[in-house]
Protein backbone atom coordinates (compact mmCIF):
# COMPACT_ATOMS: atom_id res chain seq x y z
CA UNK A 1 34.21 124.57 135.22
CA UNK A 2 33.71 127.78 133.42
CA UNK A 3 34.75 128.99 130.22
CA UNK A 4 37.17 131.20 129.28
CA UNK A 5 38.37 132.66 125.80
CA UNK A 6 41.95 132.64 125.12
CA UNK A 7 42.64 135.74 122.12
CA UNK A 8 45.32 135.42 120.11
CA UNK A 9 46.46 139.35 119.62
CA UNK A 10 48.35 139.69 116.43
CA UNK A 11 50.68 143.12 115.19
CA UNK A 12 48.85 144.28 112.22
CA UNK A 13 52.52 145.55 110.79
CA UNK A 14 54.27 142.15 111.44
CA UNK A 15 56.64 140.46 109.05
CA UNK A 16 55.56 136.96 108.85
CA UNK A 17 58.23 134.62 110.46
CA UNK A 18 60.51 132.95 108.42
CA UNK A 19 59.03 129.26 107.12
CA UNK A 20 61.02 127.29 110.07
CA UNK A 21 59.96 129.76 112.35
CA UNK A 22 56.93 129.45 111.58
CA UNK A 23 57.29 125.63 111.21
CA UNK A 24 57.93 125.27 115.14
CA UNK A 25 55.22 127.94 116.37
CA UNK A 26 52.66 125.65 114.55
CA UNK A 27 54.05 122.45 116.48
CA UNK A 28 53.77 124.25 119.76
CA UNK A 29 50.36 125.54 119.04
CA UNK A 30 49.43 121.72 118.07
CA UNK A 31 50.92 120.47 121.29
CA UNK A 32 49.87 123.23 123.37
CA UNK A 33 46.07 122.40 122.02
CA UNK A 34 47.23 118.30 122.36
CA UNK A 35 47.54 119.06 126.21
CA UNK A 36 44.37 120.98 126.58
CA UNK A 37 43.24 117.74 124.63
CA UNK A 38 44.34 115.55 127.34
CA UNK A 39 42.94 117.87 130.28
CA UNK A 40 39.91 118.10 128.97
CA UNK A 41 40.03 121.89 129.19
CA UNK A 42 39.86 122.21 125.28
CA UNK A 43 36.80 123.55 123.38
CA UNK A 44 37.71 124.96 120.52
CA UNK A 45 40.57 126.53 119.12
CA UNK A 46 41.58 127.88 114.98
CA UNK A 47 43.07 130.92 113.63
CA UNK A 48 41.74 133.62 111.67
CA UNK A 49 42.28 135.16 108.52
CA UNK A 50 43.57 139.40 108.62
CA UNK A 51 41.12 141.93 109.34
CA UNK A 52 40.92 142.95 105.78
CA UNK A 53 38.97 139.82 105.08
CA UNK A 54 36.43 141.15 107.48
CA UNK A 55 32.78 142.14 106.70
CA UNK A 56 30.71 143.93 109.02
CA UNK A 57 27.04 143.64 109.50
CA UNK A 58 25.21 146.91 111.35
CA UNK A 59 21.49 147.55 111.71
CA UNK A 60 20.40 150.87 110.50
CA UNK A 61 17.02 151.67 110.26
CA UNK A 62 15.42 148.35 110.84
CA UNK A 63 17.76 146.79 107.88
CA UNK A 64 21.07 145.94 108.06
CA UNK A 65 24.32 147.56 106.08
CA UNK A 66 26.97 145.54 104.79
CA UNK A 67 30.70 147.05 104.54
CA UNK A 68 33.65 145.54 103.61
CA UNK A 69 36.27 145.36 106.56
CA UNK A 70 37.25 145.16 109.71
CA UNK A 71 34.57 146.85 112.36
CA UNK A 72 37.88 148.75 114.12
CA UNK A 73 41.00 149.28 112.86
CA UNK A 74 44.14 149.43 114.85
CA UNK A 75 47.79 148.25 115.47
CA UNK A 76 46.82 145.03 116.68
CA UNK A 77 43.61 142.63 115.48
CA UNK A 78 42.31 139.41 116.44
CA UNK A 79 44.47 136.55 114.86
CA UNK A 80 42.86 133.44 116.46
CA UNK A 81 40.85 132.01 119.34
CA UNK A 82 40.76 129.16 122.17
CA UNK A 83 37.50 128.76 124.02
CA UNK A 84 38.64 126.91 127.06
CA UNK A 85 37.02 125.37 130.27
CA UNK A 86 39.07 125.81 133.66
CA UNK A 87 38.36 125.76 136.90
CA UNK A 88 38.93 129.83 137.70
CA UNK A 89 40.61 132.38 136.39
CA UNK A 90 43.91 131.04 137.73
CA UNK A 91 44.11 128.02 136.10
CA UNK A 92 42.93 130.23 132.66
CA UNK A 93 45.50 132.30 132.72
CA UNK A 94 48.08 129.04 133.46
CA UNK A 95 47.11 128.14 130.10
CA UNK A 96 46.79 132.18 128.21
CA UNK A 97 50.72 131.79 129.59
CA UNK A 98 50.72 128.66 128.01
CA UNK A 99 49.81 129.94 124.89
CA UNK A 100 51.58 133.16 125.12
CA UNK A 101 55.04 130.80 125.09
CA UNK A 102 53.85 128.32 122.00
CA UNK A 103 51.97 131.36 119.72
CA UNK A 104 54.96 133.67 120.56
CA UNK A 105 51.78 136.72 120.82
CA UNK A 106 50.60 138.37 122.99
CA UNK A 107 46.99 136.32 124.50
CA UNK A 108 44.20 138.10 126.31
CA UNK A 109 41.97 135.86 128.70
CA UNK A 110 38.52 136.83 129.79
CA UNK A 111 36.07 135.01 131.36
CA UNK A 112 32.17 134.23 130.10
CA UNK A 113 29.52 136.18 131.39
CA UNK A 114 27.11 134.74 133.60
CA UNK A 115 28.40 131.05 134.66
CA UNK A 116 27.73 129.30 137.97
């Protein structure tokens, strides 16, 4: 089995959904993560907190500089994560449509470099 991250691609100018909206993404998410549970495909999964929460770390002249905020910005940031195992990229992307259809967002899957 390899491993594969599953990233949760979030609008940086989204409205958040209304409360029961948002009530049912959350039970999808928890049963979409219940049935990587039960396939034993499930690693580790959790969302993040915006960008602007973000503090970057960059070596510069053999020290390192601490900034406030994200490292890039753009229209879209990194909203959460699921680190996966699956048999090839097939079955990965089974589950990034998965949880495309319970996060309602768009999900980027890439595989982990260097597995046998």
């Amino acid at each position: 089995m390899k491993h594969y991250l599953l990233s949760v691609v979030q609008p940086a100018d989204a409205t958040p959904p209304a409360p029961d909206v948002l009530a049912t993404i959350m039970r999808d998410v928890e049963a979409f993560n219940d049935e990587l549970r039960a396939a034993g495909a499930w690693v580790f999964a959790g969302g993040l907190h915006g960008p602007e929460t973000a503090t970057v770390l960059r070596p510069e002249g053999g020290d390192v500089l601490i900034t406030d905020g994200p490292y890039a910005e753009g229209k879209e940031y990194l909203g959460g994560l699921c680190l996966i195992r699956a048999e090839d990229l097939d079955a990965a992307l089974e589950w990034g449509r998965k949880a495309a259809l319970a996060t309602t967002l768009p999900i980027e899957v890439r595989p982990f470099v260097d597995q046998h």
